[in-house]
C-alpha atoms as a PDB file:
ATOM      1  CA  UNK A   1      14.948 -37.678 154.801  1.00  0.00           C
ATOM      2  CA  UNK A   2      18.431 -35.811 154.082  1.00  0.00           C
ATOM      3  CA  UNK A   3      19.452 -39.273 153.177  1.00  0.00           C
ATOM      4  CA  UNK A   4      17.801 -39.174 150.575  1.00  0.00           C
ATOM      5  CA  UNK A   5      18.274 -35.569 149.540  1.00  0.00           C
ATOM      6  CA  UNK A   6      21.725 -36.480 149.655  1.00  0.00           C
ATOM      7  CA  UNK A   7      21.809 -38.830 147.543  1.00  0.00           C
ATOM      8  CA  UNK A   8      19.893 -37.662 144.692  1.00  0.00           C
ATOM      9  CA  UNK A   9      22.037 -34.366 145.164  1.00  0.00           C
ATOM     10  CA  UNK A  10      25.192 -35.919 144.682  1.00  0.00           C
ATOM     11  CA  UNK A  11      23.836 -37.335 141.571  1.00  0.00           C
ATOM     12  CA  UNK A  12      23.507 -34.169 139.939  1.00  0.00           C
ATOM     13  CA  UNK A  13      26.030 -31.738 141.650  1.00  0.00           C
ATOM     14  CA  UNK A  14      29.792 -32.244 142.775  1.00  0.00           C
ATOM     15  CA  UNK A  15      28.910 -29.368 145.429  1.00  0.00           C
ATOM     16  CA  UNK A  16      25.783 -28.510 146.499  1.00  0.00           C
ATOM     17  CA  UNK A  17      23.929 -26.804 150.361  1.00  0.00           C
ATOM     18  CA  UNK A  18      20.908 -25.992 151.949  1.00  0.00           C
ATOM     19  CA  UNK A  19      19.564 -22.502 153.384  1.00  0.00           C
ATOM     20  CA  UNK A  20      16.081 -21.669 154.600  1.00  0.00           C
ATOM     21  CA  UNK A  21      13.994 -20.129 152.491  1.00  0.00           C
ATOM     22  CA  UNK A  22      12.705 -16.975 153.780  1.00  0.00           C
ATOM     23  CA  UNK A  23      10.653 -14.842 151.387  1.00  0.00           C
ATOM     24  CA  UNK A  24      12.814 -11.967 151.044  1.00  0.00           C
ATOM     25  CA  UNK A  25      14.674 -10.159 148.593  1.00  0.00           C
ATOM     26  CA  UNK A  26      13.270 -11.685 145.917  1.00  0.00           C
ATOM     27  CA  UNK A  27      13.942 -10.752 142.290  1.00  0.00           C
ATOM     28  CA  UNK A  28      10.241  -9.566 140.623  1.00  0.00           C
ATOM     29  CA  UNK A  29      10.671 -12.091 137.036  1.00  0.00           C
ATOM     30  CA  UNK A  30       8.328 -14.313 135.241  1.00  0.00           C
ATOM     31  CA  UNK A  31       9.422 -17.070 137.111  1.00  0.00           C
ATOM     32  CA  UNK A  32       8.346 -15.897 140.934  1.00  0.00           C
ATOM     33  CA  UNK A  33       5.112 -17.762 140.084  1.00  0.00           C
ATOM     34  CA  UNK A  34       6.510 -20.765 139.949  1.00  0.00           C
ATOM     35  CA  UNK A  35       7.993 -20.689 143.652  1.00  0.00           C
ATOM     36  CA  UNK A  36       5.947 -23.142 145.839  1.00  0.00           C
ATOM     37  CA  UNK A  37       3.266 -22.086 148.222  1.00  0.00           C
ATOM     38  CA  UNK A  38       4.572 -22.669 152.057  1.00  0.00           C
ATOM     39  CA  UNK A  39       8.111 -22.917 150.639  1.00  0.00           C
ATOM     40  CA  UNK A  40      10.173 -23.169 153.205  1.00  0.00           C
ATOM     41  CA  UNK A  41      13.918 -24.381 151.910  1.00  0.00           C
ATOM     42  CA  UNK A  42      16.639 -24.170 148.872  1.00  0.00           C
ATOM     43  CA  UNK A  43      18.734 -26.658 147.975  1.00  0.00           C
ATOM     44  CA  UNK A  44      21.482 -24.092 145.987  1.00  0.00           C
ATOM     45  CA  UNK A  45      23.982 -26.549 143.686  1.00  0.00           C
ATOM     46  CA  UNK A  46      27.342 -25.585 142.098  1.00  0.00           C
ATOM     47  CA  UNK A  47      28.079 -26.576 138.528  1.00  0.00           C
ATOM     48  CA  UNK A  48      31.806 -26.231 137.690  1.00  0.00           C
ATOM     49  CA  UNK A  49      33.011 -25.313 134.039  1.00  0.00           C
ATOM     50  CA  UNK A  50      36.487 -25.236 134.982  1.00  0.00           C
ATOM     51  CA  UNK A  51      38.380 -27.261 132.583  1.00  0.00           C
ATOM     52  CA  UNK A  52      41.551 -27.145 133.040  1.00  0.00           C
ATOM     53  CA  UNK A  53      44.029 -24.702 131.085  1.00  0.00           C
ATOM     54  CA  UNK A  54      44.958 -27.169 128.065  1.00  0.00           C
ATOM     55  CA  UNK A  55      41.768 -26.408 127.325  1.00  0.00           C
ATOM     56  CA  UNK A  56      41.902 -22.989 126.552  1.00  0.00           C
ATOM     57  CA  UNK A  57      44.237 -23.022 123.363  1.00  0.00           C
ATOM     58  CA  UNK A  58      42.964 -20.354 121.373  1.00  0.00           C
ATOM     59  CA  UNK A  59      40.637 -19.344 123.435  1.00  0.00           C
ATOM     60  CA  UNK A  60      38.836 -15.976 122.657  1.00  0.00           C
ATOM     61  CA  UNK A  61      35.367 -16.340 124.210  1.00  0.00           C
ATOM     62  CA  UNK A  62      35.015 -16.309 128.353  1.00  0.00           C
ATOM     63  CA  UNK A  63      35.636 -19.308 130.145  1.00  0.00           C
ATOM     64  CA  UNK A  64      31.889 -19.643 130.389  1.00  0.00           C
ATOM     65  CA  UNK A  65      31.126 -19.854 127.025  1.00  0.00           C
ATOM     66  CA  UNK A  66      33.633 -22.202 126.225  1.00  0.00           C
ATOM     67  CA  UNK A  67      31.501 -25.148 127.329  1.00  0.00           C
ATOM     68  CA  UNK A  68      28.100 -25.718 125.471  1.00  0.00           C
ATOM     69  CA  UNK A  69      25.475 -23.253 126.786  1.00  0.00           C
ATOM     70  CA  UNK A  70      24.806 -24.037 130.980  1.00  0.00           C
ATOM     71  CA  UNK A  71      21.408 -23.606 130.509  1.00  0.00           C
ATOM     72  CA  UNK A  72      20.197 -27.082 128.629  1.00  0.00           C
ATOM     73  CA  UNK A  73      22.461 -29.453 130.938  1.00  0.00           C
ATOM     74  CA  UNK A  74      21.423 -27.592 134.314  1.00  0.00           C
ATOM     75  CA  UNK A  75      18.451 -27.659 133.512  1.00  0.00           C
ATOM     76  CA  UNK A  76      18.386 -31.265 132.741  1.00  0.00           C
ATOM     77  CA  UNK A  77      20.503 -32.304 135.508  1.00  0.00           C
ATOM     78  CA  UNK A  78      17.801 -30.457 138.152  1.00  0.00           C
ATOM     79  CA  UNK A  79      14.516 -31.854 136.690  1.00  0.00           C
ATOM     80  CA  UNK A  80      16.037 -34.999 136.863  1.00  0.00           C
ATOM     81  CA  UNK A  81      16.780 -33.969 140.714  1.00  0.00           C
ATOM     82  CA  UNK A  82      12.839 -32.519 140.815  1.00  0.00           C
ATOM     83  CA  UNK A  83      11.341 -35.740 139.182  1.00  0.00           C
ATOM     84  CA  UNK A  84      13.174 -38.163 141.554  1.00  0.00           C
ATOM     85  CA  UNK A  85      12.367 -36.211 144.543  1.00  0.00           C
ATOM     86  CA  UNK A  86       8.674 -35.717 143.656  1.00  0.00           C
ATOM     87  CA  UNK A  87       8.258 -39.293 143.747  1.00  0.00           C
ATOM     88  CA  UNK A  88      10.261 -39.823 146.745  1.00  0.00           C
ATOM     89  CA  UNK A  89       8.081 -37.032 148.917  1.00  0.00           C
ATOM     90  CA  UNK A  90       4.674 -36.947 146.574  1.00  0.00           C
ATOM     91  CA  UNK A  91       3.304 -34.366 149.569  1.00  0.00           C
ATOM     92  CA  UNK A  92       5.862 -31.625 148.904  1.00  0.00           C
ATOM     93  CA  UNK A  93       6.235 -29.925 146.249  1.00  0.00           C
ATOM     94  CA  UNK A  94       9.501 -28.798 144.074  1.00  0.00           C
ATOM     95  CA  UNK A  95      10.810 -26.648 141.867  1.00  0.00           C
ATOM     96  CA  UNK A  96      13.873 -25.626 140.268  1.00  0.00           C
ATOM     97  CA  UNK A  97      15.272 -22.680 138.519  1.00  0.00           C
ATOM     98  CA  UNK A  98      18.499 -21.202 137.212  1.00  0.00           C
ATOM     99  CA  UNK A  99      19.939 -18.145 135.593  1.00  0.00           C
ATOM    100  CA  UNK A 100      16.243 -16.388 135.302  1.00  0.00           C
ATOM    101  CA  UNK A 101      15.848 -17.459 139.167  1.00  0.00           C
ATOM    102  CA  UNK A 102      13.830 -15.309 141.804  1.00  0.00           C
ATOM    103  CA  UNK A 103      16.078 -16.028 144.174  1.00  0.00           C
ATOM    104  CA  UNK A 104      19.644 -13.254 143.823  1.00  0.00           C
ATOM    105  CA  UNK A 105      21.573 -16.492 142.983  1.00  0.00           C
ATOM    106  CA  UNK A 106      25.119 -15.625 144.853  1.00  0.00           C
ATOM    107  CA  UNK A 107      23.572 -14.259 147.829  1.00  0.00           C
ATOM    108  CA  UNK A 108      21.740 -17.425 148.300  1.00  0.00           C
ATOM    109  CA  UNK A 109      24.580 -19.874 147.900  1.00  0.00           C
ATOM    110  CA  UNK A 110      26.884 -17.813 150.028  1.00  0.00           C
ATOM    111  CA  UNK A 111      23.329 -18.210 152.585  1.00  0.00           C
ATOM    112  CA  UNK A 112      23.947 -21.863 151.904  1.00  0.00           C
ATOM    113  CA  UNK A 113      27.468 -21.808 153.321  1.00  0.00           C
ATOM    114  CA  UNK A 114      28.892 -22.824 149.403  1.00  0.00           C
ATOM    115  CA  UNK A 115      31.428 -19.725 148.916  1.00  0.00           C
ATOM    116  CA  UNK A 116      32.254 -15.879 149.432  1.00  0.00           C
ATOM    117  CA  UNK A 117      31.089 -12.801 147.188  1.00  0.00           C
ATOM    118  CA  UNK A 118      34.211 -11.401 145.650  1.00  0.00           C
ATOM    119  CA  UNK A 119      34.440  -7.761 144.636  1.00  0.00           C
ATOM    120  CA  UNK A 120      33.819  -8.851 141.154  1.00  0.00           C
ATOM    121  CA  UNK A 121      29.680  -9.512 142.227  1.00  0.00           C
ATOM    122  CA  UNK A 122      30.603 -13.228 142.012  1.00  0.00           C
ATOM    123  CA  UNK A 123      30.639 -16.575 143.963  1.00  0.00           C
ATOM    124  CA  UNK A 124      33.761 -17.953 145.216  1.00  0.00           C
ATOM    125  CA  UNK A 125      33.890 -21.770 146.173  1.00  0.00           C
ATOM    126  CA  UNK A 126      36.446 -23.083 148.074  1.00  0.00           C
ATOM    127  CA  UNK A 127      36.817 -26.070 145.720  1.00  0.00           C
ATOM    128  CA  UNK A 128      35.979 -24.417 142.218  1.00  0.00           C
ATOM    129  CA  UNK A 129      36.907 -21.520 142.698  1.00  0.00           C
ATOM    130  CA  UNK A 130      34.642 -18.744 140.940  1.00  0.00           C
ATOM    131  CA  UNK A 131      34.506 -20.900 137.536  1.00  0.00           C
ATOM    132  CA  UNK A 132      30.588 -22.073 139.081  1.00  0.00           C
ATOM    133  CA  UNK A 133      27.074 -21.932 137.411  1.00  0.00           C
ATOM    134  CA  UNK A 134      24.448 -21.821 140.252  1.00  0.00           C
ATOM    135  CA  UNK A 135      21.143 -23.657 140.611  1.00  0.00           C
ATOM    136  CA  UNK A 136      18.219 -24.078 142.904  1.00  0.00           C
ATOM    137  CA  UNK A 137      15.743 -26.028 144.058  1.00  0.00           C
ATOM    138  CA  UNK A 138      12.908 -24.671 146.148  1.00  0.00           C
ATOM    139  CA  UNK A 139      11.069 -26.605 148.324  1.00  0.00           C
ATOM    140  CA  UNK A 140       8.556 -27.566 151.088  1.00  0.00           C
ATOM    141  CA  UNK A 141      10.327 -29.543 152.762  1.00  0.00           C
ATOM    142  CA  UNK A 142      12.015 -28.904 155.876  1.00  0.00           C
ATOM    143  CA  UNK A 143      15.193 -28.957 155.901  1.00  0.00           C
ATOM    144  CA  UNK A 144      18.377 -28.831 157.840  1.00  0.00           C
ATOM    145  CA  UNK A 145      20.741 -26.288 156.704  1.00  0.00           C
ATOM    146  CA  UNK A 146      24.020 -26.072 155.722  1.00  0.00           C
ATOM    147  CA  UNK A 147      26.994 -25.528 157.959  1.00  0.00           C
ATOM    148  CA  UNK A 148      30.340 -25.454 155.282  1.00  0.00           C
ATOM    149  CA  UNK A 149      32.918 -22.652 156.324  1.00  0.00           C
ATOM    150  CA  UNK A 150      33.435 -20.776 152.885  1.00  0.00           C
ATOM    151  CA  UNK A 151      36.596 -19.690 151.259  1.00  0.00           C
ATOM    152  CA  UNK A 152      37.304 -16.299 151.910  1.00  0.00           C
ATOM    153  CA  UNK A 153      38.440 -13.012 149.694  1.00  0.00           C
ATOM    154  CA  UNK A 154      41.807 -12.426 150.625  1.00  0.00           C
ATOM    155  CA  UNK A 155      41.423  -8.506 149.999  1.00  0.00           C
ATOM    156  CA  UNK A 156      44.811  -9.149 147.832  1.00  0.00           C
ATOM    157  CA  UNK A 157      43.170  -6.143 145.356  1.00  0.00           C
ATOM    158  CA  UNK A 158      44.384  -7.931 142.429  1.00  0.00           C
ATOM    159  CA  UNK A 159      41.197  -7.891 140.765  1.00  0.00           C
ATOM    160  CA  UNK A 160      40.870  -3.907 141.110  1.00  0.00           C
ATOM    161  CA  UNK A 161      44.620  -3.523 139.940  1.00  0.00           C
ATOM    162  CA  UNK A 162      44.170  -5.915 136.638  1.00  0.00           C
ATOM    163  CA  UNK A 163      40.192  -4.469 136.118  1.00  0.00           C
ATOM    164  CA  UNK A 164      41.063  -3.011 131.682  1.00  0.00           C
ATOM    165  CA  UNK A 165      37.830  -0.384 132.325  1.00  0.00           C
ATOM    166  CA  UNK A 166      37.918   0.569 136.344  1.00  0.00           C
ATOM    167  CA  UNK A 167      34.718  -1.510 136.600  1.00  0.00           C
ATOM    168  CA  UNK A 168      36.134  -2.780 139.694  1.00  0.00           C
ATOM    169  CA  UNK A 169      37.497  -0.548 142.223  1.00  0.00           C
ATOM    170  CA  UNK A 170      37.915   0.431 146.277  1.00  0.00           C
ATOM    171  CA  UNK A 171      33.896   1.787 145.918  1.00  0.00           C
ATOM    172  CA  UNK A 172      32.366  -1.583 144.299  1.00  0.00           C
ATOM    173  CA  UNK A 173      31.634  -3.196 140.969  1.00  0.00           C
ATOM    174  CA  UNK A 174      30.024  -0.521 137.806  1.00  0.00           C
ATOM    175  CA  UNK A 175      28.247  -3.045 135.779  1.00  0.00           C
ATOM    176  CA  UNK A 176      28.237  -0.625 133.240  1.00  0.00           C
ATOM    177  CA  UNK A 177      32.046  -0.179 132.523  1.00  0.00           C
ATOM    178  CA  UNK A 178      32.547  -4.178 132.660  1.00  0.00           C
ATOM    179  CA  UNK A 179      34.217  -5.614 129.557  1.00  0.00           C
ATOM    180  CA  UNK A 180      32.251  -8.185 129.552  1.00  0.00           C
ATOM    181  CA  UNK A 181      29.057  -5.825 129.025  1.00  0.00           C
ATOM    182  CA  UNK A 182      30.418  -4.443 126.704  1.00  0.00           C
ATOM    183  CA  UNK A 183      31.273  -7.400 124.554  1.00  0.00           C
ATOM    184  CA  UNK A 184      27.293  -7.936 124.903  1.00  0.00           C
ATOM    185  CA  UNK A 185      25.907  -4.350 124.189  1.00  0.00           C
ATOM    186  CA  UNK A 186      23.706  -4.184 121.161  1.00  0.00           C
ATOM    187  CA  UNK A 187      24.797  -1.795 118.157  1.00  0.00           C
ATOM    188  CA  UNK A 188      27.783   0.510 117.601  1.00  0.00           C
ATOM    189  CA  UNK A 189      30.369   0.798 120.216  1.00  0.00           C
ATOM    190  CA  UNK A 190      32.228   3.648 120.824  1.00  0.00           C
ATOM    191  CA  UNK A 191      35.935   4.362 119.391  1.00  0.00           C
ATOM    192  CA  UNK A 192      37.232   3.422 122.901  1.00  0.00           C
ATOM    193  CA  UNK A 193      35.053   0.684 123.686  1.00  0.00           C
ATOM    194  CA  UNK A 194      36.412  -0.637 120.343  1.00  0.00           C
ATOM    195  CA  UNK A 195      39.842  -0.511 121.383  1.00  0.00           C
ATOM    196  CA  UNK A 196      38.845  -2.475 124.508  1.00  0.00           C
ATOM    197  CA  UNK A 197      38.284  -5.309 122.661  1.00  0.00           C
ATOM    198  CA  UNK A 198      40.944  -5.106 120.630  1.00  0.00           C
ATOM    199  CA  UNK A 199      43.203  -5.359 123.177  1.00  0.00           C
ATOM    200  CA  UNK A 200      41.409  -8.025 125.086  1.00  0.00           C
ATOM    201  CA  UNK A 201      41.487 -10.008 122.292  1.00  0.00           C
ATOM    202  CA  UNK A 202      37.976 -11.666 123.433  1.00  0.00           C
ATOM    203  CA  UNK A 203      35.129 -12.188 121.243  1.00  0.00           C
ATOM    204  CA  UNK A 204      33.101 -12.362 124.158  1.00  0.00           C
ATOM    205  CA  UNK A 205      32.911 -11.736 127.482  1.00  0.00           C
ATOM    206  CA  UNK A 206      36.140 -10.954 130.005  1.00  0.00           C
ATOM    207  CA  UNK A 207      37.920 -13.486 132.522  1.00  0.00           C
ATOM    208  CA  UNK A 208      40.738 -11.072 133.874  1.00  0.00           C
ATOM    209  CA  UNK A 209      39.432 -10.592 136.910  1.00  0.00           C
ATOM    210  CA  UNK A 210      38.455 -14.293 137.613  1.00  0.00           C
ATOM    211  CA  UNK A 211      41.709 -15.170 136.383  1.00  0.00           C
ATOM    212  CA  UNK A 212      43.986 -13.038 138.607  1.00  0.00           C
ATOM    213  CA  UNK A 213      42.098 -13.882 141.339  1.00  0.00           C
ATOM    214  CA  UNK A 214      44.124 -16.149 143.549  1.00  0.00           C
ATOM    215  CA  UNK A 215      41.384 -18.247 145.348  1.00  0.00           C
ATOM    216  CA  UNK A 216      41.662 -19.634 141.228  1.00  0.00           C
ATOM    217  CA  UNK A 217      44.654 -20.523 140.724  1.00  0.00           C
ATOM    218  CA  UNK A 218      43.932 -23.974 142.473  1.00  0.00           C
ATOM    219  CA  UNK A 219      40.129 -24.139 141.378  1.00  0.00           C
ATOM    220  CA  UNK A 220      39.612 -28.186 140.544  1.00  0.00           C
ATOM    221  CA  UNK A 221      38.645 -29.254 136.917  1.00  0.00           C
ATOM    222  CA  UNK A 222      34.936 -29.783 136.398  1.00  0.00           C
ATOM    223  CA  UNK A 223      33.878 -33.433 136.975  1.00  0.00           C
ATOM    224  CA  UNK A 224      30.588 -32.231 134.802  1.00  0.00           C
ATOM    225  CA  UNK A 225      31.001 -34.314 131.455  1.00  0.00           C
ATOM    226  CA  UNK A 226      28.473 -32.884 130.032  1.00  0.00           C
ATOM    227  CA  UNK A 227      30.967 -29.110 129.813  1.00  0.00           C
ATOM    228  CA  UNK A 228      34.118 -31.260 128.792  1.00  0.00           C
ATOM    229  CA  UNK A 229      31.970 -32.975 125.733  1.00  0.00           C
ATOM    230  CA  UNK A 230      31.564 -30.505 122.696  1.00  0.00           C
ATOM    231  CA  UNK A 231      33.633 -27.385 124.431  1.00  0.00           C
ATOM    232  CA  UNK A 232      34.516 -25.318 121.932  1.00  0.00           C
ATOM    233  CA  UNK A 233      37.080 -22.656 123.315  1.00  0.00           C
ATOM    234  CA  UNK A 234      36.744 -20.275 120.114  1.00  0.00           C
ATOM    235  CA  UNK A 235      34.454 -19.271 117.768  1.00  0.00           C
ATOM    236  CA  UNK A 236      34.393 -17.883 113.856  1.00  0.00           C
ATOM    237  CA  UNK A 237      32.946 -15.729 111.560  1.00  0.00           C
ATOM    238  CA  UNK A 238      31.690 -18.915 109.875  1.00  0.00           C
ATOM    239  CA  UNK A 239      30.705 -20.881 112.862  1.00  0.00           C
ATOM    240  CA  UNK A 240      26.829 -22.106 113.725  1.00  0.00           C
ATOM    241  CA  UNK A 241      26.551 -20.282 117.546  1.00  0.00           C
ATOM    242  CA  UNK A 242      23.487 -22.667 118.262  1.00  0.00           C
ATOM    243  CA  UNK A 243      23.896 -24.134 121.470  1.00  0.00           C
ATOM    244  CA  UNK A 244      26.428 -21.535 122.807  1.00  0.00           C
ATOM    245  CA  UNK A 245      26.301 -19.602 125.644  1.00  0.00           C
ATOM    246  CA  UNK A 246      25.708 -16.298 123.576  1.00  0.00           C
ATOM    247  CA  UNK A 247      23.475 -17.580 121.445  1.00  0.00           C
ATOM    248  CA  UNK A 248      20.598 -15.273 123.005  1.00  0.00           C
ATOM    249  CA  UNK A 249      22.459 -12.660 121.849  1.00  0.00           C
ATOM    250  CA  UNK A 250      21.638 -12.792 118.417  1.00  0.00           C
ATOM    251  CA  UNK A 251      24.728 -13.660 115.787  1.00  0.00           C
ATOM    252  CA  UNK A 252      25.333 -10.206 115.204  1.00  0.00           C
ATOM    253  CA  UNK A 253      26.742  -8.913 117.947  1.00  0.00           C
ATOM    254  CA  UNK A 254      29.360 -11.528 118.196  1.00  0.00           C
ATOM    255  CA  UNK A 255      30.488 -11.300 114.776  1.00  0.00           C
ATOM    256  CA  UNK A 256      30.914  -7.428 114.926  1.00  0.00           C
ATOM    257  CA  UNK A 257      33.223  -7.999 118.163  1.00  0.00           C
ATOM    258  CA  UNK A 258      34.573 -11.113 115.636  1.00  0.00           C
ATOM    259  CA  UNK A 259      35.094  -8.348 112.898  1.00  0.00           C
ATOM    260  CA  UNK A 260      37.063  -5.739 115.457  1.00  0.00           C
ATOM    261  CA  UNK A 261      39.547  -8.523 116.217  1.00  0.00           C
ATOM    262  CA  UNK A 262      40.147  -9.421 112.627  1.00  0.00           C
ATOM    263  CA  UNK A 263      41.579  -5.890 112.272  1.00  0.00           C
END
């Protein structure tokens, strides 16, 4: 049986584990209807954006956003995993989600032996470093669970010391003082939350913490094609944001942070 799990999981994911799935601390969204009745395990996969630093010329959107939005191609890349295992075990059932998941997405892969929480709120993989979408697959099957000893967060501080806003420091992570939010946040931004920006120099999003971060400064290129094809590590005034990762977003928040760069 985990033959076979195997091998349809290596299809999809260049990292992937197994945890039991227990119930709790599940995130109250649209999509807690769709977990299966007796479900008892997750199959949690890594998706690596990572693309190496040549990349990055010119960059001024995250890392994340730099590839074409995570959503469509993890999405197709588990339903393709769902369909083929559906058919292998038509008695169980299957589902996957992503992103909008009930399941709190890092706690479960670090429950799935695939990586470490660092101070930042995020997942750090041995292999990939933190540069990692995560995805899940929720089951009835049994299965056996994973056993992978995960990189660890050196406690270097690094992250703290480089953090532009004090999101990060000795008492956690404030969500609401991350750059990154703030490149997101609706409306007018404040004279100071301007000048953030400015000195970023990043239309969206915030990698400085990621980036400092030692346990990623060997983090392997993607093998994902699908993120190398069509990466785009900038964006415009004048560019079409369909299929980007802040599409969602709407076009005009990105253009006003577009706008406090040109200045």
């Amino acid at each position: 049986m985990n033959d076979i799990i195997k091998k349809t999981m290596d299809s999809v994911s260049p990292y992937w584990g197994t945890c039991r799935f227990d119930g709790q601390s599940l995130i109250q969204c649209r999509a807690i209807s769709r977990i299966p009745k007796d479900a008892k395990s997750i199959v949690v996969a890594l998706f690596p954006y990572y693309l190496g630093e040549d990349a990055y010329d010119g960059q001024n959107v995250s890392k994340y956003a730099v590839v074409p939005d995570y959503h469509k191609t993890i999405g197709q890349k588990l339903d393709k995993a769902v369909c083929e295992l559906r058919v292998k075990f038509p008695n169980e059932a299957f589902e996957h989600f992503t992103d909008n998941s009930p399941l709190p997405e890092v706690l479960t892969a670090i429950r799935a032996g695939l990586g470490v929480r660092g101070k930042n709120g995020l997942l750090i993989n041995k292999e990939f470093g933190s540069w990692v979408f995560i995805g899940e697959i929720i089951t009835t099957l049994e299965l056996e669970h994973s056993n992978e000893k995960a990189a660890q967060c050196l406690n270097c501080g690094q992250c703290i010391k480089m953090c532009p806003t004090g999101a990060l420091s000795k008492n956690g992570f404030d969500k609401d003082k991350c750059l990154s939010g703030i490149t997101q946040q609706k409306g007018d931004l404040t004279e100071e939350q301007v000048e953030l920006i400015e000195q970023s120099g990043c239309a969206w999003g915030c990698d400085i913490c990621q980036s400092v971060c030692p346990l990623n400064s060997n983090a392997k290129v993607t093998p994902i094609q699908e993120f190398s094809l069509n990466a785009k590590a900038s964006v415009d005034l004048c560019d079409d944001i369909e299929g980007r990762a802040f599409e969602w977003r709407g076009k005009k928040v990105i253009q006003r942070n577009l706008k406090i760069l040109e200045k």
